[in-house]
C-alpha atoms as a PDB file:
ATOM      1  CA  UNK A   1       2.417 -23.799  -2.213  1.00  0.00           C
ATOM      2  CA  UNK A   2       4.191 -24.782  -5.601  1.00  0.00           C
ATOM      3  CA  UNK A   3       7.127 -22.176  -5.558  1.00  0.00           C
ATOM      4  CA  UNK A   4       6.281 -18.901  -8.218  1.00  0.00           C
ATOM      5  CA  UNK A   5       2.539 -19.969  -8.245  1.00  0.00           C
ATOM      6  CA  UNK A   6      -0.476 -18.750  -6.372  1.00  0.00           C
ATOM      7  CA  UNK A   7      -3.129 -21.174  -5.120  1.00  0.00           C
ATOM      8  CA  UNK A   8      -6.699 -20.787  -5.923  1.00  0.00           C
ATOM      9  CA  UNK A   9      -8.397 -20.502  -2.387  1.00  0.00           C
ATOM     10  CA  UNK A  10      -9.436 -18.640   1.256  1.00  0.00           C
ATOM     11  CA  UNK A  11      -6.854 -19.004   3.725  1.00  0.00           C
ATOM     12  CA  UNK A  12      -8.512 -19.345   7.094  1.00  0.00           C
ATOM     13  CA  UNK A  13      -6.875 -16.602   8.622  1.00  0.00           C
ATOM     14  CA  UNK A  14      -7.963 -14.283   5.670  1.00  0.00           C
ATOM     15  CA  UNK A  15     -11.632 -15.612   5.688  1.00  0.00           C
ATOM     16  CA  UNK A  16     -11.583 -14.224   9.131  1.00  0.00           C
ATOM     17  CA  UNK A  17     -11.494 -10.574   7.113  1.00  0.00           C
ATOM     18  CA  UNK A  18     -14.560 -11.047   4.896  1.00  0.00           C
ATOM     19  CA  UNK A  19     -17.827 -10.274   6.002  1.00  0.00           C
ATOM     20  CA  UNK A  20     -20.238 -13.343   6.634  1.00  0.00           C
ATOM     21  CA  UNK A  21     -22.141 -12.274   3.275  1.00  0.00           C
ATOM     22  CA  UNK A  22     -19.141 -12.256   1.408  1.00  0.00           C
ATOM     23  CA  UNK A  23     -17.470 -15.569   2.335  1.00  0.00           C
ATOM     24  CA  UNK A  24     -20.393 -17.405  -0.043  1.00  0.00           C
ATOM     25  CA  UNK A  25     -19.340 -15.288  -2.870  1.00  0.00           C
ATOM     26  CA  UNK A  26     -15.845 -16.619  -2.974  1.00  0.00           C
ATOM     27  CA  UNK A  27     -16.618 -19.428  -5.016  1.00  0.00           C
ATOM     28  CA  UNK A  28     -14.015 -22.006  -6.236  1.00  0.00           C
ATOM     29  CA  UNK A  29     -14.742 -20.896  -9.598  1.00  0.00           C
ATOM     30  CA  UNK A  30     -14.026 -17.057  -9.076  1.00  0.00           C
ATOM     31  CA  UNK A  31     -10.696 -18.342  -6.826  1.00  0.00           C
ATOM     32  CA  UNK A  32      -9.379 -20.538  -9.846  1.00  0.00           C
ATOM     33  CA  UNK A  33     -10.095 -17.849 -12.358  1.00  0.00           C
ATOM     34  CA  UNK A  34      -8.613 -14.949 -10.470  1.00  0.00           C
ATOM     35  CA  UNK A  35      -5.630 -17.383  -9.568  1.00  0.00           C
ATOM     36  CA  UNK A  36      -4.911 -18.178 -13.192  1.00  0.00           C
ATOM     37  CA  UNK A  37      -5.011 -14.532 -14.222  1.00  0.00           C
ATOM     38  CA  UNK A  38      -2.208 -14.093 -11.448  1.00  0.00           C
ATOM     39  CA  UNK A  39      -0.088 -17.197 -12.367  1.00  0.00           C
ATOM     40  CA  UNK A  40      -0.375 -16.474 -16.382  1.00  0.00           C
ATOM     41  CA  UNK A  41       1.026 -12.933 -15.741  1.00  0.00           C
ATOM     42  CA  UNK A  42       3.653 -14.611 -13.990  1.00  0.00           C
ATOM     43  CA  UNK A  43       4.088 -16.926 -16.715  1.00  0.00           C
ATOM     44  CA  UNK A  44       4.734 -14.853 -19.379  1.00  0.00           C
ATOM     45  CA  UNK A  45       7.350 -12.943 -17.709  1.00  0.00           C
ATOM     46  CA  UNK A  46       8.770 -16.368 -17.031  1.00  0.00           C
ATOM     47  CA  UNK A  47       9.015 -15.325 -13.325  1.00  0.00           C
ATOM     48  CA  UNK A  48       7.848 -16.227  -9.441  1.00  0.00           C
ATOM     49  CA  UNK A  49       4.665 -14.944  -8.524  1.00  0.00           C
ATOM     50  CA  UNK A  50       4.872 -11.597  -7.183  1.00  0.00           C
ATOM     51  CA  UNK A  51       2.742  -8.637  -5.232  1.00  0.00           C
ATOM     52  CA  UNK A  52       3.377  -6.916  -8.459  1.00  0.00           C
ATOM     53  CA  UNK A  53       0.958  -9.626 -10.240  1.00  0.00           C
ATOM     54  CA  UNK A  54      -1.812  -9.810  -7.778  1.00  0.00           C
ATOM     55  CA  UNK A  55      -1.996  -5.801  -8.303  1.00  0.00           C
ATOM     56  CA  UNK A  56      -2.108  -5.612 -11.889  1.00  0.00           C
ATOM     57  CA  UNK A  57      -4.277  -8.271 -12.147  1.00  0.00           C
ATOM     58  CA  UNK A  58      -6.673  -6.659  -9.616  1.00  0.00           C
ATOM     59  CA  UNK A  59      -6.565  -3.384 -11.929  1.00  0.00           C
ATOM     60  CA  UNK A  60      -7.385  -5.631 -14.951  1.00  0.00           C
ATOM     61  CA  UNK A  61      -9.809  -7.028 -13.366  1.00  0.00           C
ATOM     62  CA  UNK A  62     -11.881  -4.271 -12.062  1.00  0.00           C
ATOM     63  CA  UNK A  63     -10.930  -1.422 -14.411  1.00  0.00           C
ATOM     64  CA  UNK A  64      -8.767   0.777 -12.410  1.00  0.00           C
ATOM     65  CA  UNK A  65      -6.292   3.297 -12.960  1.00  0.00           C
ATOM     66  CA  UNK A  66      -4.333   1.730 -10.232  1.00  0.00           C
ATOM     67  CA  UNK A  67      -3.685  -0.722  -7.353  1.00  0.00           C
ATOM     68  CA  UNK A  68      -1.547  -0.630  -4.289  1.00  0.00           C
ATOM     69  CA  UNK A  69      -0.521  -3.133  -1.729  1.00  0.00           C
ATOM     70  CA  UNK A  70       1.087  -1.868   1.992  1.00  0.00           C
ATOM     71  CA  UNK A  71       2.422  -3.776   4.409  1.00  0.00           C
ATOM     72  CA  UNK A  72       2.820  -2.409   8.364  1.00  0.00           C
ATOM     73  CA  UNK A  73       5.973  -0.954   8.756  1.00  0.00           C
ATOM     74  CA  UNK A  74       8.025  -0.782  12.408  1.00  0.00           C
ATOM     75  CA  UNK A  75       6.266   3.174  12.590  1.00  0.00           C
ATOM     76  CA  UNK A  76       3.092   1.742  12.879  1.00  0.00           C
ATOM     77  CA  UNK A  77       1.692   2.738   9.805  1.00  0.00           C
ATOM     78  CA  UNK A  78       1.168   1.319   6.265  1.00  0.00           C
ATOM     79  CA  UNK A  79       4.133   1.337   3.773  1.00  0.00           C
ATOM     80  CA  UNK A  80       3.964   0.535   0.679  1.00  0.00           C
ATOM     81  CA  UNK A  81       5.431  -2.646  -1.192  1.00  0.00           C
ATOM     82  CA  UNK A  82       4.010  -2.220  -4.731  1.00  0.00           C
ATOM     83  CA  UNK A  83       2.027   0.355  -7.253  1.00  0.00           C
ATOM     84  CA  UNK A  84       1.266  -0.433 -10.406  1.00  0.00           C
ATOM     85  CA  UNK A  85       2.038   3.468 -12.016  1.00  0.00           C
ATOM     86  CA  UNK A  86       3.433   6.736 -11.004  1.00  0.00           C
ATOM     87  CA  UNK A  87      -0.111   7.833  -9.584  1.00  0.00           C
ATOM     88  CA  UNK A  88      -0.974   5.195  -7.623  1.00  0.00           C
ATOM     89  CA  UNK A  89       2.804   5.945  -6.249  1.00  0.00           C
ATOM     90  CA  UNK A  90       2.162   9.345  -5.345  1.00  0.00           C
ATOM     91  CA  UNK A  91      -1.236   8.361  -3.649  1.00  0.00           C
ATOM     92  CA  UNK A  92       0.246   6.018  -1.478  1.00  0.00           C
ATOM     93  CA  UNK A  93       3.198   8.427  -0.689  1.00  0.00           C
ATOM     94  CA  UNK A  94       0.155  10.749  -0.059  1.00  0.00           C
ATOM     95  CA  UNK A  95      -1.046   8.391   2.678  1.00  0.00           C
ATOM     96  CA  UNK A  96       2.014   7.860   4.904  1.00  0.00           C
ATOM     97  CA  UNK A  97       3.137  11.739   4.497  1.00  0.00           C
ATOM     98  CA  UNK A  98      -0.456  13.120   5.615  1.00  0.00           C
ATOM     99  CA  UNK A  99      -1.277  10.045   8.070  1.00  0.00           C
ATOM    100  CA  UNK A 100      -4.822   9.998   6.311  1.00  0.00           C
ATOM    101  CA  UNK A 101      -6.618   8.474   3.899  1.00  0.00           C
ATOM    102  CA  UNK A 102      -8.808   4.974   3.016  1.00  0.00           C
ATOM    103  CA  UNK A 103      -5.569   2.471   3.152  1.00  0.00           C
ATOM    104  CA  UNK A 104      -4.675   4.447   6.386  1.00  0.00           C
ATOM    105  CA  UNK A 105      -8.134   3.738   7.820  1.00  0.00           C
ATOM    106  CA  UNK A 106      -8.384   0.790   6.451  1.00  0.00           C
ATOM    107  CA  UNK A 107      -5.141  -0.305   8.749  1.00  0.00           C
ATOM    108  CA  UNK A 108      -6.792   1.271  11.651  1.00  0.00           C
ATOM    109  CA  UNK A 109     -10.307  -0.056  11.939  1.00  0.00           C
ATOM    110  CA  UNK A 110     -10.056  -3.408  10.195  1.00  0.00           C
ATOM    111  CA  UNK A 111     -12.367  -2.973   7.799  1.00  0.00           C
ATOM    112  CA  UNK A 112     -12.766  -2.263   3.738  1.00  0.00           C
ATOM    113  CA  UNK A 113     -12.986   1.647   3.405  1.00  0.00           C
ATOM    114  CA  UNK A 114     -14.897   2.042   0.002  1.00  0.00           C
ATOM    115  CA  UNK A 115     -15.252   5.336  -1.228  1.00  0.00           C
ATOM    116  CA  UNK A 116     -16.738   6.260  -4.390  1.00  0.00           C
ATOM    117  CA  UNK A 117     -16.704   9.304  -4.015  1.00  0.00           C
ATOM    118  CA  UNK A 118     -13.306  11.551  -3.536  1.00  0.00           C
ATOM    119  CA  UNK A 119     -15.061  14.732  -4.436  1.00  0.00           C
ATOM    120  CA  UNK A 120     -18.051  14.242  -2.281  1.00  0.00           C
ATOM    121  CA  UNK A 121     -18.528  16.126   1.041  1.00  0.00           C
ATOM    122  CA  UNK A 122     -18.155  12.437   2.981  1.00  0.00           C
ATOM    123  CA  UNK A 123     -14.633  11.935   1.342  1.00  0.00           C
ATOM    124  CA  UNK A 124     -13.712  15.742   1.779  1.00  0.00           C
ATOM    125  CA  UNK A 125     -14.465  15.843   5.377  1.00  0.00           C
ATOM    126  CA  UNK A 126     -13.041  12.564   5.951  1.00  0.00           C
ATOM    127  CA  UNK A 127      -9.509  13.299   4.451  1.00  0.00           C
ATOM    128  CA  UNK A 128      -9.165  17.245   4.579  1.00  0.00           C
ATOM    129  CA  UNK A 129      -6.077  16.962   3.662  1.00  0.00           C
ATOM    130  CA  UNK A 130      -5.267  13.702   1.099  1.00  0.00           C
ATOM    131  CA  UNK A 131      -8.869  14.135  -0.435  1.00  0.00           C
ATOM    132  CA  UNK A 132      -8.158  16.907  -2.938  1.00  0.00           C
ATOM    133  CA  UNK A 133      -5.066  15.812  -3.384  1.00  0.00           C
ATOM    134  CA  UNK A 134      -6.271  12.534  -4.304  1.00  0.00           C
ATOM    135  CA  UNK A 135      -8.941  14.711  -6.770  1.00  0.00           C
ATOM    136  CA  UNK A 136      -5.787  16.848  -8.220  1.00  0.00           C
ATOM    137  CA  UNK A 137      -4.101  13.419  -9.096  1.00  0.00           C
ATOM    138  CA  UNK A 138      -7.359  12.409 -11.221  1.00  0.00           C
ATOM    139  CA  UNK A 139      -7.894   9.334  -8.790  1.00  0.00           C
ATOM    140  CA  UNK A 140     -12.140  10.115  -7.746  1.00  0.00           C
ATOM    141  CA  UNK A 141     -12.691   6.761  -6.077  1.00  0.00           C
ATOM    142  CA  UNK A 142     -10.607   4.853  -3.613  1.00  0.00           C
ATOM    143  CA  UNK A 143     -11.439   1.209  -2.006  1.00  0.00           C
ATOM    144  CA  UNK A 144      -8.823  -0.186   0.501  1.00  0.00           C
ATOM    145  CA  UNK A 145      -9.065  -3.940   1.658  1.00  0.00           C
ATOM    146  CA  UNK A 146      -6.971  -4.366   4.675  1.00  0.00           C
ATOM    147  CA  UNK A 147      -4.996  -7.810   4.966  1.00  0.00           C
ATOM    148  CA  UNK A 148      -5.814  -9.611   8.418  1.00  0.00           C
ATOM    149  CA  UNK A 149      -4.180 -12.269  10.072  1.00  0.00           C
ATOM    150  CA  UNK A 150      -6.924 -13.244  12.363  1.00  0.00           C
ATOM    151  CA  UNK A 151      -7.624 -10.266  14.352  1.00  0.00           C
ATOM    152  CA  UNK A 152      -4.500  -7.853  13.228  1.00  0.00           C
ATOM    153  CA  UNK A 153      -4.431  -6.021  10.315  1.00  0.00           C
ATOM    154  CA  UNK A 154      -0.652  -6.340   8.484  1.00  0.00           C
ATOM    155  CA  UNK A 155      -1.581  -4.502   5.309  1.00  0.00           C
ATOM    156  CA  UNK A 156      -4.085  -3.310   2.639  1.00  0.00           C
ATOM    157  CA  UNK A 157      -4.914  -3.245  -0.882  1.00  0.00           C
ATOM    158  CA  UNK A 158      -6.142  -0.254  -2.420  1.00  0.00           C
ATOM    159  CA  UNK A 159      -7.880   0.139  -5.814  1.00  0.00           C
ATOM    160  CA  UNK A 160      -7.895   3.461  -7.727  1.00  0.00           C
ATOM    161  CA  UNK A 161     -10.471   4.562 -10.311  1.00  0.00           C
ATOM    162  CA  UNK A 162     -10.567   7.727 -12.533  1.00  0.00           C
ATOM    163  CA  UNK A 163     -14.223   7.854 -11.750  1.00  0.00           C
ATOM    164  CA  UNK A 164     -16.490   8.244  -9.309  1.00  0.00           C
ATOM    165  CA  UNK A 165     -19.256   5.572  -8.410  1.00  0.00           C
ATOM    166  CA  UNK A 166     -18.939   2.179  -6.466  1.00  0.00           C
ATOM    167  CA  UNK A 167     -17.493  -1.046  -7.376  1.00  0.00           C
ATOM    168  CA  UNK A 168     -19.851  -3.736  -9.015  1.00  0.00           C
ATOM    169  CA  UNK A 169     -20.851  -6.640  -6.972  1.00  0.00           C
ATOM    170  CA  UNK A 170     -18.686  -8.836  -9.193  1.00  0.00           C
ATOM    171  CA  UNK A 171     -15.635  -6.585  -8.839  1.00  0.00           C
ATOM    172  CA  UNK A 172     -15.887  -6.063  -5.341  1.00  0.00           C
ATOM    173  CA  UNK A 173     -15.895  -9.968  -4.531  1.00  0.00           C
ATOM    174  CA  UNK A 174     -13.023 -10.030  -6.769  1.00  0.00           C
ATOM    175  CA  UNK A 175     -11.577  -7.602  -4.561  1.00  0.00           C
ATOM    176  CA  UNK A 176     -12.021  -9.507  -1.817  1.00  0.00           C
ATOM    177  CA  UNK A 177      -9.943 -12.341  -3.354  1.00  0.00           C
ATOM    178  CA  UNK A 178      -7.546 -10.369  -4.767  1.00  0.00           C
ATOM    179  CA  UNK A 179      -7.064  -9.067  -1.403  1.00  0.00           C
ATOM    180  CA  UNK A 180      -6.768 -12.760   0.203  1.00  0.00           C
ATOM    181  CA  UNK A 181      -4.274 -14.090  -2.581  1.00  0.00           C
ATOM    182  CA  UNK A 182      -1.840 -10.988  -1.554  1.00  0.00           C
ATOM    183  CA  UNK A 183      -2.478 -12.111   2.084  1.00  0.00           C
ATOM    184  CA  UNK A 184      -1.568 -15.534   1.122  1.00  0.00           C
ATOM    185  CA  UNK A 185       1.628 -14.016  -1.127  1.00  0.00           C
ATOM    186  CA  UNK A 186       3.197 -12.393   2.486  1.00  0.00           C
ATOM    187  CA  UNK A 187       2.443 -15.378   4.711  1.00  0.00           C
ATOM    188  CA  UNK A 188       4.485 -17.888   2.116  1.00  0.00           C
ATOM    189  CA  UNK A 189       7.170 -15.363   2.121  1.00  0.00           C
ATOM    190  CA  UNK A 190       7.706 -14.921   5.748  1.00  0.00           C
ATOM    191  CA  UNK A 191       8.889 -18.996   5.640  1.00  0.00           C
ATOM    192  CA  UNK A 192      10.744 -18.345   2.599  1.00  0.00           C
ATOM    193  CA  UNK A 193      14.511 -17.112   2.656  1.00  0.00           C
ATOM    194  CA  UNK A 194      15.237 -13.366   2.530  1.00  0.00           C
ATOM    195  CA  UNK A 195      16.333 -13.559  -1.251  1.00  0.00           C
ATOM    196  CA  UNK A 196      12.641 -15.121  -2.073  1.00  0.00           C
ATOM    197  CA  UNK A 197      11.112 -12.938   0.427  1.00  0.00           C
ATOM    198  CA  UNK A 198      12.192  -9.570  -1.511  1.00  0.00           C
ATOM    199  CA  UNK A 199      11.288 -11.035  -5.071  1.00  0.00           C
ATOM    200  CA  UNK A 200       7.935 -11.860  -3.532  1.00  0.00           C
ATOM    201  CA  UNK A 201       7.086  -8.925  -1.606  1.00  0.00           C
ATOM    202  CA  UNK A 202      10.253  -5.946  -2.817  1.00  0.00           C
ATOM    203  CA  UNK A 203       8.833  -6.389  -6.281  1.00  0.00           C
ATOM    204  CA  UNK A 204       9.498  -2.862  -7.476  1.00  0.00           C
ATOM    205  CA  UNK A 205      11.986  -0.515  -7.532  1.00  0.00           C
ATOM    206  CA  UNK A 206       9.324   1.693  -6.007  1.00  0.00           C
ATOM    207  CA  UNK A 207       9.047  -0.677  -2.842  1.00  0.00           C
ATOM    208  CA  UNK A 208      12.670  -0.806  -2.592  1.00  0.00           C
ATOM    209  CA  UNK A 209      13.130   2.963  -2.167  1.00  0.00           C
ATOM    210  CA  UNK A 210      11.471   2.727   0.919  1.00  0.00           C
ATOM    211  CA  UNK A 211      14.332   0.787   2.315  1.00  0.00           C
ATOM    212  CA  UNK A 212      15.967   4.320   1.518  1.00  0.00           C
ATOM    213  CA  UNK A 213      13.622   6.200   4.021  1.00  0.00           C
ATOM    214  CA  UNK A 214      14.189   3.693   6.828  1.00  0.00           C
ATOM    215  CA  UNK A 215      18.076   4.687   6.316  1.00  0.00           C
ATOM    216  CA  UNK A 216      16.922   8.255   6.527  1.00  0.00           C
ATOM    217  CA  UNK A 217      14.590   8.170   9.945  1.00  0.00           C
ATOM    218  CA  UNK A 218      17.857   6.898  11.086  1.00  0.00           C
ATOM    219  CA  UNK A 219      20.118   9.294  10.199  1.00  0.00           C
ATOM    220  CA  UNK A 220      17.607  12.108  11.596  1.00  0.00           C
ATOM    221  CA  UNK A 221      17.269   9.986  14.752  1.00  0.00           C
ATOM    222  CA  UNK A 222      20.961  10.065  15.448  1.00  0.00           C
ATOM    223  CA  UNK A 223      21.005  13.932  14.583  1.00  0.00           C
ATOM    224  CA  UNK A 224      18.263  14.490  17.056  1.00  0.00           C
ATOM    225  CA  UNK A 225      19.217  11.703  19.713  1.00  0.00           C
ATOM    226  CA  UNK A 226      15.487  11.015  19.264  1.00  0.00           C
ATOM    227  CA  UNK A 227      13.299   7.819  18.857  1.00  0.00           C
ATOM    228  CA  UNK A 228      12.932   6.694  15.230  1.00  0.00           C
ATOM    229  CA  UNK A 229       8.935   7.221  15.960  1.00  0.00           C
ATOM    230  CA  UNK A 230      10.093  11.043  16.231  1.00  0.00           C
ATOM    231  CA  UNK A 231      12.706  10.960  13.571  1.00  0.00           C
ATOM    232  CA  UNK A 232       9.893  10.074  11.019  1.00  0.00           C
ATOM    233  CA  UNK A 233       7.530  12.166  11.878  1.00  0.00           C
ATOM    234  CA  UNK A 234      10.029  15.375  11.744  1.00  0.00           C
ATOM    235  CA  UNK A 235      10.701  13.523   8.444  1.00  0.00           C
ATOM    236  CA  UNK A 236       7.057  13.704   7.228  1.00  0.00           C
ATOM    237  CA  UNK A 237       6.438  16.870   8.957  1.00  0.00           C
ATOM    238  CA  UNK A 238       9.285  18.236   6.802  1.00  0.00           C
ATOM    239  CA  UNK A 239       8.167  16.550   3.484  1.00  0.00           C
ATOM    240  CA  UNK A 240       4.344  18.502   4.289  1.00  0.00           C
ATOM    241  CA  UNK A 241       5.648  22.065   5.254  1.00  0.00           C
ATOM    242  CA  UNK A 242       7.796  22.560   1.940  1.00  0.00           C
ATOM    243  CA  UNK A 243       5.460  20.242  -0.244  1.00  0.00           C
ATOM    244  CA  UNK A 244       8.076  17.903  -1.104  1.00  0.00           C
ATOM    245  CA  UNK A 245       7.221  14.084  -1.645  1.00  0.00           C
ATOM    246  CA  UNK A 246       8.584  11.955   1.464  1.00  0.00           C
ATOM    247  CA  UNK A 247      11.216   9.984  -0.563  1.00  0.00           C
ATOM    248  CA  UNK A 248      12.665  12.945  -1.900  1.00  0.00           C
ATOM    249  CA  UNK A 249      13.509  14.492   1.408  1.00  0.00           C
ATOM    250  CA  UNK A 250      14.476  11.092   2.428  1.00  0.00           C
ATOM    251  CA  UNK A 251      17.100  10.547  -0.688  1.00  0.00           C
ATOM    252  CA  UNK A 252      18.214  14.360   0.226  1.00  0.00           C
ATOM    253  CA  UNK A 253      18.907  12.885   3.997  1.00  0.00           C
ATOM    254  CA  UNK A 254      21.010  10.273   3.330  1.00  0.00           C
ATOM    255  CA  UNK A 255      22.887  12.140   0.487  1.00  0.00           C
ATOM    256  CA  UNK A 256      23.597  14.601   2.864  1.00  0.00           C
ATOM    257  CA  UNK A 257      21.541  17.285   1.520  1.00  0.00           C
ATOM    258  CA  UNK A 258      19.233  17.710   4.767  1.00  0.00           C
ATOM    259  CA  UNK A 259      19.924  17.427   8.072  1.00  0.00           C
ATOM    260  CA  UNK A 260      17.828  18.113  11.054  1.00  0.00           C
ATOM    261  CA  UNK A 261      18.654  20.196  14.120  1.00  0.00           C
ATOM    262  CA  UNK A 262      17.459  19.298  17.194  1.00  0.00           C
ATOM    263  CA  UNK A 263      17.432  23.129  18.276  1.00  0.00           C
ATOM    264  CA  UNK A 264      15.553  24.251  15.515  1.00  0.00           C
ATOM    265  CA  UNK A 265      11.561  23.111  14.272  1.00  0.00           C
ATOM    266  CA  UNK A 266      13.162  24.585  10.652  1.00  0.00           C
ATOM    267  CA  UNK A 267      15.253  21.743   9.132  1.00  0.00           C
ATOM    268  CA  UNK A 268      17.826  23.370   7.251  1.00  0.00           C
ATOM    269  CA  UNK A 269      17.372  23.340   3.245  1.00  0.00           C
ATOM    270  CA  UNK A 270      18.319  21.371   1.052  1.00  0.00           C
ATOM    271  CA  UNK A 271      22.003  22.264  -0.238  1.00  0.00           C
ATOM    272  CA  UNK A 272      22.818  21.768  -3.787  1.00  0.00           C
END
């Protein structure tokens, strides 16, 4: 691939993802179209491609609020690179704080999670917890795409809309490309050098505060002479009891703010 530009196509890996009655309605034409869309945003900012392009072209293109992408993180769960506004940021904090939601489920059964729904019983019962908080945040429908490299799942794309009902046909097939050219975006940058690699996929301040909260499950690891699997979940156990937002106790971690006792389940306060 041409560095800073996105190729109009279905990798092979990524066809793998879309359903047999899907695969027909990635034409070349749709690829080309959504691909220049990508590239011109690009363009104008006189910039490499980015995950930051593929998502607000995927909002442009299918009229949402929002779009995030995640990526697997070494916890095992989805983290996120990139949101396009300060809601979708909150949602996907949302996600990894309350282990729930359609990007979450996404990641764990390998398939789209399309709900059009939030304040429907399906969505409420689904996601006790995230699905009025989703609701407070204005965000009533949620699709997630997750990102497969053959039979593992390494991220997802989620789309956000301020209303309830169901995506088009044309919008969810752009979804489905959408979905593949961000697929496409992370495999180039795993060949590419680590300075590439964070303009490609690091393509927001927002994604690069979560380098912050691997610092911090550190730090509380080392405080509890625990497993970092343990150190984050005290860490998002924390962030749920006091209804804080996960990179906030984080930042108060490794500022020195908040530490964790291993002979206590109450984490001291904050100090100011």
């Amino acid at each position: 691939m041409a560095a800073g530009v996105i190729k109009a196509g279905v990798t092979k890996d990524c066809a793998t993802a879309i359903p047999r009655r899907r695969v027909a309605a990635v034409s070349s034409d749709r690829a080309v179209r959504i691909a220049a869309a990508i590239n011109g945003l690009a363009q104008a900012e006189g910039v490499p491609v980015s995950i930051r392009h593929v998502s607000q072209a995927c909002a442009d293109a299918v009229d949402a609020v929002g779009v995030a992408v995640y990526l697997i993180s070494e916890f095992g769960l989805g983290e996120p690179l990139y949101a396009t506004d300060p809601v979708s940021e909150h949602i996907t904090e949302l996600q990894v704080t309350l282990g729930e939601g359609p990007a979450t489920m996404a990641l764990e059964e390998h398939r789209p999670i399309l709900e059009p729904d939030m304040t429907g019983v399906h969505a409420q019962r689904t996601w006790p917890l995230f699905g009025p908080e989703s609701v407070a945040d204005g965000v009533l429908g949620v699709f997630a795409f997750p990102l497969t490299m053959g039979a593992i799942a390494v991220g997802a794309l989620e789309i956000y809309r301020p209303r309830t009902g169901p995506l088009s046909a044309t919008e969810l097939d752009d979804a489905f490309v959408f979905s593949d050219m961000a697929m496409q975006l992370i495999l180039d940058a795993v060949d590419d050098d680590p300075a590439m690699m964070e303009a490609t996929l690091l393509a927001s301040d927002f994604g690069l505060r979560w380098a912050e909260l691997h610092q911090a499950v550190g730090m509380v690891s080392a405080q509890l002479d625990s497993e970092v699997t343990t150190a984050f979940l005290r860490l998002r156990a924390h962030a749920f009891r006091t209804g804080r937002r996960l990179l906030s106790v984080a930042d108060d971690v490794v500022n020195g703010r908040l530490r964790f006792d291993e002979e206590s389940s109450d984490d001291s306060e904050p100090t100011p």
